[in-house]
PDB file of N, CA and C in Angstrom:
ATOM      1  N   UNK A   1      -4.133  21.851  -8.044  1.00  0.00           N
ATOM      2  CA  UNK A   1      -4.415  20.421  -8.163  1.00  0.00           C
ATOM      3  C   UNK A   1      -3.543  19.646  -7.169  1.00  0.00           C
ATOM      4  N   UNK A   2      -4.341  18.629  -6.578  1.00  0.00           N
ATOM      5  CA  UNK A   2      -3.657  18.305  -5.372  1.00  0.00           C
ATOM      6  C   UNK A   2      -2.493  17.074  -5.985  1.00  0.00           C
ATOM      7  N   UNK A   3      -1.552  16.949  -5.706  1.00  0.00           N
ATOM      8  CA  UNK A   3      -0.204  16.380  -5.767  1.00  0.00           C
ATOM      9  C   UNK A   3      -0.886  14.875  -5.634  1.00  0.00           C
ATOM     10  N   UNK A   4       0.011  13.664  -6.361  1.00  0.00           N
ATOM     11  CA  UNK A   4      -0.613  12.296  -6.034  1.00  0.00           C
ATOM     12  C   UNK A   4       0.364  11.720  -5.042  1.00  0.00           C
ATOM     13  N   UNK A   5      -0.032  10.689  -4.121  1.00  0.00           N
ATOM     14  CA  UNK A   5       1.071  10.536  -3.135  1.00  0.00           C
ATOM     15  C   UNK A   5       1.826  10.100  -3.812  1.00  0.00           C
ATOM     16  N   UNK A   6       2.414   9.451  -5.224  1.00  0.00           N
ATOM     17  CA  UNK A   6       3.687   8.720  -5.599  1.00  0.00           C
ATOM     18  C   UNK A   6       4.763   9.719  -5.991  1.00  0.00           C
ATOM     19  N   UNK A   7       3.979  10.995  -6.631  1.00  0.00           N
ATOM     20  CA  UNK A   7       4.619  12.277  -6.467  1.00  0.00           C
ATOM     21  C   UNK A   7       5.639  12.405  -5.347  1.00  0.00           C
ATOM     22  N   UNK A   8       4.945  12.596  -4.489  1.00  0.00           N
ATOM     23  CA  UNK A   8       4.744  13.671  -3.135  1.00  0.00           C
ATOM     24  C   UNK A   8       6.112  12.738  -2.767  1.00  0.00           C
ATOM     25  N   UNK A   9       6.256  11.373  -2.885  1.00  0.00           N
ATOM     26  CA  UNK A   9       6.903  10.665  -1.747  1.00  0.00           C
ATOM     27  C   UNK A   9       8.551  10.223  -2.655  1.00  0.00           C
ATOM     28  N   UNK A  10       8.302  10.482  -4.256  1.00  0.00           N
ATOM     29  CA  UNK A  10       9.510  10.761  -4.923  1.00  0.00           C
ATOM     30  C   UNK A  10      10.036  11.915  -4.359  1.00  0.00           C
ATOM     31  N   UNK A  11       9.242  12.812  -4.701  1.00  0.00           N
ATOM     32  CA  UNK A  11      10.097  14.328  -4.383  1.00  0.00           C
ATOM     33  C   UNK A  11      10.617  14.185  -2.519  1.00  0.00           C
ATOM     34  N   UNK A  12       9.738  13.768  -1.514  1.00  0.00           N
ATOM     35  CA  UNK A  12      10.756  13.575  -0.422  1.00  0.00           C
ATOM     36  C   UNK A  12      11.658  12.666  -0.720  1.00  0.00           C
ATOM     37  N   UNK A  13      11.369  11.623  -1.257  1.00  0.00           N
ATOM     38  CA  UNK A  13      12.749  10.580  -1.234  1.00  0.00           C
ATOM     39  C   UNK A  13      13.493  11.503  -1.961  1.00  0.00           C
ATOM     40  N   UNK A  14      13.801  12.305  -2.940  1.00  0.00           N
ATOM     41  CA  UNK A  14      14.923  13.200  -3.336  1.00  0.00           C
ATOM     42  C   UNK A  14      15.648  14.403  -2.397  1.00  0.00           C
ATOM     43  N   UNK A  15      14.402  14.867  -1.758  1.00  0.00           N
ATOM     44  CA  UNK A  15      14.955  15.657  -0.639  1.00  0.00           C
ATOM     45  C   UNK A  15      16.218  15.198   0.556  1.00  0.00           C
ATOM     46  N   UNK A  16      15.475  14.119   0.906  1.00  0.00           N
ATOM     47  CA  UNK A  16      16.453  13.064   2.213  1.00  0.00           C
ATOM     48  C   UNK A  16      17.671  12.915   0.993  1.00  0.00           C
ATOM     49  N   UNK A  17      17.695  12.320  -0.117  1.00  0.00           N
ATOM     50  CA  UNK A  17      19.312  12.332  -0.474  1.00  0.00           C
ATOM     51  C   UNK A  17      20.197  13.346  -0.315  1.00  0.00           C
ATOM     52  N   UNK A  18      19.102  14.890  -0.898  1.00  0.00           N
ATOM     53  CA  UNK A  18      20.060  15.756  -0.804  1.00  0.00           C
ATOM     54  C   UNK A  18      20.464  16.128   0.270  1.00  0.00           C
ATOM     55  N   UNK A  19      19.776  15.780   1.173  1.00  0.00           N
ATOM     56  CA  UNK A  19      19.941  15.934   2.555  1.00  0.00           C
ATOM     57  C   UNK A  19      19.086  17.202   3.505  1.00  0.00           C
ATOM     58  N   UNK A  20      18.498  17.819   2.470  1.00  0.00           N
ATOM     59  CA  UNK A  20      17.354  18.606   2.730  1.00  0.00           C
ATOM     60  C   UNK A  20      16.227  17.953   3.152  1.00  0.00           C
ATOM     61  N   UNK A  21      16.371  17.772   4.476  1.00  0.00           N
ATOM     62  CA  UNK A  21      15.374  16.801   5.204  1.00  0.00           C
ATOM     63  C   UNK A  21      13.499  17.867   5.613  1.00  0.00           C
ATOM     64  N   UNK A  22      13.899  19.371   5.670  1.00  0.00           N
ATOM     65  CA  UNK A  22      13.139  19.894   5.804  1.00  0.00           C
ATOM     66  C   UNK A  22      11.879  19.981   4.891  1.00  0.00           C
ATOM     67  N   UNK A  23      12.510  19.839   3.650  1.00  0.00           N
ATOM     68  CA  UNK A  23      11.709  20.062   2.511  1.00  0.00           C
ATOM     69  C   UNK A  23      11.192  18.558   1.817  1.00  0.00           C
ATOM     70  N   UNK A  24      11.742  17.745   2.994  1.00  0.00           N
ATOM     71  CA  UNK A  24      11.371  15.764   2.704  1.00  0.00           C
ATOM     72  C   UNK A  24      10.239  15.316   3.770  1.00  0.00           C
ATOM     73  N   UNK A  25      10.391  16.401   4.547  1.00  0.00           N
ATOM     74  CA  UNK A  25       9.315  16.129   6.121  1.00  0.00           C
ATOM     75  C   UNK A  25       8.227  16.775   5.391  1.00  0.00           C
ATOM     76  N   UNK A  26       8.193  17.649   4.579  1.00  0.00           N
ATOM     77  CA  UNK A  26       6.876  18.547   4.300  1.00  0.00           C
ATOM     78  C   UNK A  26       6.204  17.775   2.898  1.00  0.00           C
ATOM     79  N   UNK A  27       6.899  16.959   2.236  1.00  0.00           N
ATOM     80  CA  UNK A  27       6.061  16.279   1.143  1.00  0.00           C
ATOM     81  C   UNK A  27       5.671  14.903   1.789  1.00  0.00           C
ATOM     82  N   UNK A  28       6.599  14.245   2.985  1.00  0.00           N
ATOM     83  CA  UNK A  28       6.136  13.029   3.508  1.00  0.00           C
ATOM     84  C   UNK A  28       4.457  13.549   4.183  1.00  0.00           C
ATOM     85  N   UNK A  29       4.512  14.773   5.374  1.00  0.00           N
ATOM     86  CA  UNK A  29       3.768  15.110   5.817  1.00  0.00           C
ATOM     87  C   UNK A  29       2.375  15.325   4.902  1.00  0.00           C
ATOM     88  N   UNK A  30       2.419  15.504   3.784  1.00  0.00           N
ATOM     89  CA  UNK A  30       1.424  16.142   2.599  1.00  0.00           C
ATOM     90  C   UNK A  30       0.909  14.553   2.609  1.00  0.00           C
ATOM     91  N   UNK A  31       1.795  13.297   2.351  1.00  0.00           N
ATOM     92  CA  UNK A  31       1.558  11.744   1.845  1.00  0.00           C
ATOM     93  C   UNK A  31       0.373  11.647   2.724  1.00  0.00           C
ATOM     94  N   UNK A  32       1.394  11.486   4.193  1.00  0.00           N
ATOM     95  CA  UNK A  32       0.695  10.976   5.192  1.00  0.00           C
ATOM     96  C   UNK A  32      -0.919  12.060   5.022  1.00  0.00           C
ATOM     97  N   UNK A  33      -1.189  12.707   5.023  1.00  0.00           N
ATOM     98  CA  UNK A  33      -2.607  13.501   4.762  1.00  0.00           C
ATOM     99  C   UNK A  33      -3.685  12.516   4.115  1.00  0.00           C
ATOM    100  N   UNK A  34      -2.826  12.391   3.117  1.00  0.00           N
ATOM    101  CA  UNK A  34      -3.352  11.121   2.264  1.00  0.00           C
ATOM    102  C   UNK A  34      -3.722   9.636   2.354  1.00  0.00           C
ATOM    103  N   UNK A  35      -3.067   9.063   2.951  1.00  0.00           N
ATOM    104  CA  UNK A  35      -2.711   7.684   3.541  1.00  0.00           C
ATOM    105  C   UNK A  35      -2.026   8.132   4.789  1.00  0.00           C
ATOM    106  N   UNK A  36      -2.823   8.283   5.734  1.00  0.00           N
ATOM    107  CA  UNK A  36      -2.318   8.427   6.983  1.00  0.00           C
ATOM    108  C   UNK A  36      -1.716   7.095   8.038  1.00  0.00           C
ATOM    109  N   UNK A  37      -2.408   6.510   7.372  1.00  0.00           N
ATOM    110  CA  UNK A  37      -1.811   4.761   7.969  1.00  0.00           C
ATOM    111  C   UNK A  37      -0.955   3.863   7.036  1.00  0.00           C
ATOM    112  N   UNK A  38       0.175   4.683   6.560  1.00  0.00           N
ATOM    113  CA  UNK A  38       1.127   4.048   5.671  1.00  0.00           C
ATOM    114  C   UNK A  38       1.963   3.464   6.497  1.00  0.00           C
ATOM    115  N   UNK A  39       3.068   2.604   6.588  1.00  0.00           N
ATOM    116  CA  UNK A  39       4.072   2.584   7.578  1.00  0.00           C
ATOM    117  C   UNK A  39       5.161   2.822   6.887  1.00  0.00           C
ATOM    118  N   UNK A  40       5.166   3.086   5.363  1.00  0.00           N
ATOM    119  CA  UNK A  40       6.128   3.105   4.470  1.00  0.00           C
ATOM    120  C   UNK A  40       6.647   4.765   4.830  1.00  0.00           C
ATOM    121  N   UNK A  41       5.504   5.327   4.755  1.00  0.00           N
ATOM    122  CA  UNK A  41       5.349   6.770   5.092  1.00  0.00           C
ATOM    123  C   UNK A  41       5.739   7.379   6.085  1.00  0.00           C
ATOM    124  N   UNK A  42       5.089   6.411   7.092  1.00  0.00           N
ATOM    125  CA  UNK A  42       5.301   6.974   8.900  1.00  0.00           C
ATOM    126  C   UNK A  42       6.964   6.922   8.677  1.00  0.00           C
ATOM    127  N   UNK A  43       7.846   5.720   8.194  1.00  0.00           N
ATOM    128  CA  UNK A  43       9.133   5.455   8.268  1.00  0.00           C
ATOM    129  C   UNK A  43      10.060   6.486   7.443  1.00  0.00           C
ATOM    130  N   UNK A  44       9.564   6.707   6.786  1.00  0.00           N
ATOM    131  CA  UNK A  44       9.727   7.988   5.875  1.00  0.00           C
ATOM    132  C   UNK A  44      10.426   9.537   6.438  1.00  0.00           C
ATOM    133  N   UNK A  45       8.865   9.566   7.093  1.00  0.00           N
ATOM    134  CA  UNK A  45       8.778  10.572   7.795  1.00  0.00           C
ATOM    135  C   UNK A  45       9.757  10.973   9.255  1.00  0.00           C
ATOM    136  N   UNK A  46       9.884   9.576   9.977  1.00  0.00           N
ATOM    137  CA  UNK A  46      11.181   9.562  10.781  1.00  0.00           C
ATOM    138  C   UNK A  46      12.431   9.402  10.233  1.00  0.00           C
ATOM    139  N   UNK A  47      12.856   9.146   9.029  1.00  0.00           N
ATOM    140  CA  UNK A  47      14.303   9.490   8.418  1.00  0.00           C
ATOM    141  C   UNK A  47      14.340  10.717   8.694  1.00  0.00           C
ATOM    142  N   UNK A  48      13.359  11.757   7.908  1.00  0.00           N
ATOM    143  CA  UNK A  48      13.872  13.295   7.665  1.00  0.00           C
ATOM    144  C   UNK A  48      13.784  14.094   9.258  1.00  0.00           C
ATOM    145  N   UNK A  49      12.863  13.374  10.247  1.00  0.00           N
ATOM    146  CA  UNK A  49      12.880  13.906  11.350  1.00  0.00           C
ATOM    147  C   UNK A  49      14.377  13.596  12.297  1.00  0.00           C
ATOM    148  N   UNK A  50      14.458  12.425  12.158  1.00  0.00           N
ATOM    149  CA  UNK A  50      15.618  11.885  12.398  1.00  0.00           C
ATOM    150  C   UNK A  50      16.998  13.146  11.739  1.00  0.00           C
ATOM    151  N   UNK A  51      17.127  13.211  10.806  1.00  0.00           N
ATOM    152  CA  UNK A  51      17.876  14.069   9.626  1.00  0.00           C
ATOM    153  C   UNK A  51      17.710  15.281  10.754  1.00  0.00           C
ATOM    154  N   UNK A  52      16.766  15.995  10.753  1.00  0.00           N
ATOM    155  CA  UNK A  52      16.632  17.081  11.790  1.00  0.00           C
ATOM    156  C   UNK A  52      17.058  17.293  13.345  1.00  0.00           C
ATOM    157  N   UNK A  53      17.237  16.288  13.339  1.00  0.00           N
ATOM    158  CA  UNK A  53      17.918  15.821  15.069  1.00  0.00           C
ATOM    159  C   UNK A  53      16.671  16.189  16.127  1.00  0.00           C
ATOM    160  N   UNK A  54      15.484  15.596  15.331  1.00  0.00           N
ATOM    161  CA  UNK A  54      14.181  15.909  16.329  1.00  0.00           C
ATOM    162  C   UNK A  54      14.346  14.134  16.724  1.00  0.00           C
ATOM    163  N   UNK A  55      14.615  14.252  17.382  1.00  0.00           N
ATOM    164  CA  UNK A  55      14.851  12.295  17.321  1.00  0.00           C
ATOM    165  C   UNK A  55      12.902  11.562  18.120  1.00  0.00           C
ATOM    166  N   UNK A  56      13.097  12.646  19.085  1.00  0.00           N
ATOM    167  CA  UNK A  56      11.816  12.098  19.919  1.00  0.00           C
ATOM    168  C   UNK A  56      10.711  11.809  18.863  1.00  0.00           C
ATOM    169  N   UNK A  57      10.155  12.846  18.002  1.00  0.00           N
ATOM    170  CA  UNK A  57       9.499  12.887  17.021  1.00  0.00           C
ATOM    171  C   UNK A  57       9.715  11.838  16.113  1.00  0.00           C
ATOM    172  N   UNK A  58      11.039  11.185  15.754  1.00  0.00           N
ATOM    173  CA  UNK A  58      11.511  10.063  14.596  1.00  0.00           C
ATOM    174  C   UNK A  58      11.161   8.838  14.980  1.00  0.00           C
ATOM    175  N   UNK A  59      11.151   9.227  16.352  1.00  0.00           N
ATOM    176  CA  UNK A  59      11.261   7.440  17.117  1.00  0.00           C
ATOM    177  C   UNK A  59       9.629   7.214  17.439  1.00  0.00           C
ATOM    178  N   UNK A  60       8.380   8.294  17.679  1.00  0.00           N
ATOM    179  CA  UNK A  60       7.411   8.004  17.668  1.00  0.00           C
ATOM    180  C   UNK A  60       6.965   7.773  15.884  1.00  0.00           C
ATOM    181  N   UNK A  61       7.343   7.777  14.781  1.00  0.00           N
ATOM    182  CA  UNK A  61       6.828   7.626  13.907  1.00  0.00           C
ATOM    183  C   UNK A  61       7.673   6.044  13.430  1.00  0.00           C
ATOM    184  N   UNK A  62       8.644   6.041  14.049  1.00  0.00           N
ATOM    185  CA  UNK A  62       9.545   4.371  13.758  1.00  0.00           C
ATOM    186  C   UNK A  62       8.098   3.869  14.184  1.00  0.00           C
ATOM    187  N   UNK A  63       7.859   3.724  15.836  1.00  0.00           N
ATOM    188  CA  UNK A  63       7.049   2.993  16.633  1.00  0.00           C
ATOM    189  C   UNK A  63       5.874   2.814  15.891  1.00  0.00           C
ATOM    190  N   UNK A  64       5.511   3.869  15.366  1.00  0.00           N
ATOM    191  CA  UNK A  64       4.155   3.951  14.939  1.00  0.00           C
ATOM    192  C   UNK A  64       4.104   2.865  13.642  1.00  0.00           C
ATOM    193  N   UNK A  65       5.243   2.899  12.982  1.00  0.00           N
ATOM    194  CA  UNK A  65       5.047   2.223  11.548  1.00  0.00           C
ATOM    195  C   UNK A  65       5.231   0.711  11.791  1.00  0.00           C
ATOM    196  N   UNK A  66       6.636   0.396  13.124  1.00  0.00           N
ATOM    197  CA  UNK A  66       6.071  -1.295  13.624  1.00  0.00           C
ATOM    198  C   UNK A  66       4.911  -1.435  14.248  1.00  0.00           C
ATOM    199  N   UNK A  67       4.162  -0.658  14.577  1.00  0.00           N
ATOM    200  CA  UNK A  67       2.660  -1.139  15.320  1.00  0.00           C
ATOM    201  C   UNK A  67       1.753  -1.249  14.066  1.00  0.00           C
ATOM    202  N   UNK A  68       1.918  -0.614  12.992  1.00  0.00           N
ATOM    203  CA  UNK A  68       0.633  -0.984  11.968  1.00  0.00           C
ATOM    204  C   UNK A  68       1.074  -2.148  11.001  1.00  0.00           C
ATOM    205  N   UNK A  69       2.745  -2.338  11.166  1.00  0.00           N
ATOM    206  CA  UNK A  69       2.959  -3.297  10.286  1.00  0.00           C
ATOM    207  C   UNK A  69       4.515  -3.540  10.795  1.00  0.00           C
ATOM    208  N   UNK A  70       4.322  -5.157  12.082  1.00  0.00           N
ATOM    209  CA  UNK A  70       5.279  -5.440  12.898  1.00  0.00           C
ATOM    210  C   UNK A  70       6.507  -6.116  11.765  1.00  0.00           C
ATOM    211  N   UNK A  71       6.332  -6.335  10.444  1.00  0.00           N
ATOM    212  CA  UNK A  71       7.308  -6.844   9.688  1.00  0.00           C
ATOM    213  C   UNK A  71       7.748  -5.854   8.869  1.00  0.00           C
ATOM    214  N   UNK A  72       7.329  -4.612   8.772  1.00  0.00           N
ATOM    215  CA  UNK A  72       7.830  -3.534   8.441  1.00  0.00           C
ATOM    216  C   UNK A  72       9.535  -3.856   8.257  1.00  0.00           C
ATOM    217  N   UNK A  73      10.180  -4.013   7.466  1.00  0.00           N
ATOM    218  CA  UNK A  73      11.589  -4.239   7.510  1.00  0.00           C
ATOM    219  C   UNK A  73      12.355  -3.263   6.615  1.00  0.00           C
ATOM    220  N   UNK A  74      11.615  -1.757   6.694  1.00  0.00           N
ATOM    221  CA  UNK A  74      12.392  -1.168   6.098  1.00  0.00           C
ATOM    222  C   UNK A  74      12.276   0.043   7.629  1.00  0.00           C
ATOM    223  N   UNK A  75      11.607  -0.581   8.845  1.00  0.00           N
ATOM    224  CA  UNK A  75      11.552   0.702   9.315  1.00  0.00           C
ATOM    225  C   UNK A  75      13.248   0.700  10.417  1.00  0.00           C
ATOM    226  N   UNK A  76      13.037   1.881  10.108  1.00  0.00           N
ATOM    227  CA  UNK A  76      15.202   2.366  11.411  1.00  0.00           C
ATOM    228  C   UNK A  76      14.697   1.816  12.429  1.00  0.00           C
TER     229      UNK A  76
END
């Protein structure tokens, strides 16, 4: 049974605390499947990439989340 995104995006937000960013990129990644045009998500998703020191990857999903939503004020 497929996971609901409010699930999916608790369990990454628990991951990024613990600091297990790997296992926070793979439930954000599952969200975004879902709502692929979140910016809550996209921003999400560049913390734990960020966390990974993939930065190039963090900073195209920052960008991405001020282009769908320029008041985005939770994005890094």
């Amino acid at each position: 049974m497929e996971e609901n995104i409010l699930d999916l995006v608790k369990k990454g937000s628990q991951f990024i605390l613990d600091g297990d960013f790997e296992k926070a990129l793979s439930y954000f990644e599952q969200a975004i499947i879902i709502t692929p045009n979140d910016p809550n998500l996209l921003n999400k998703k560049g913390v734990a990439l960020r966390g990974l020191g993939r930065y190039d990857e963090a900073l195209e999903c920052f960008n991405k989340s001020l282009q769908l939503d320029p008041r985005d004020l939770d994005s890094s």
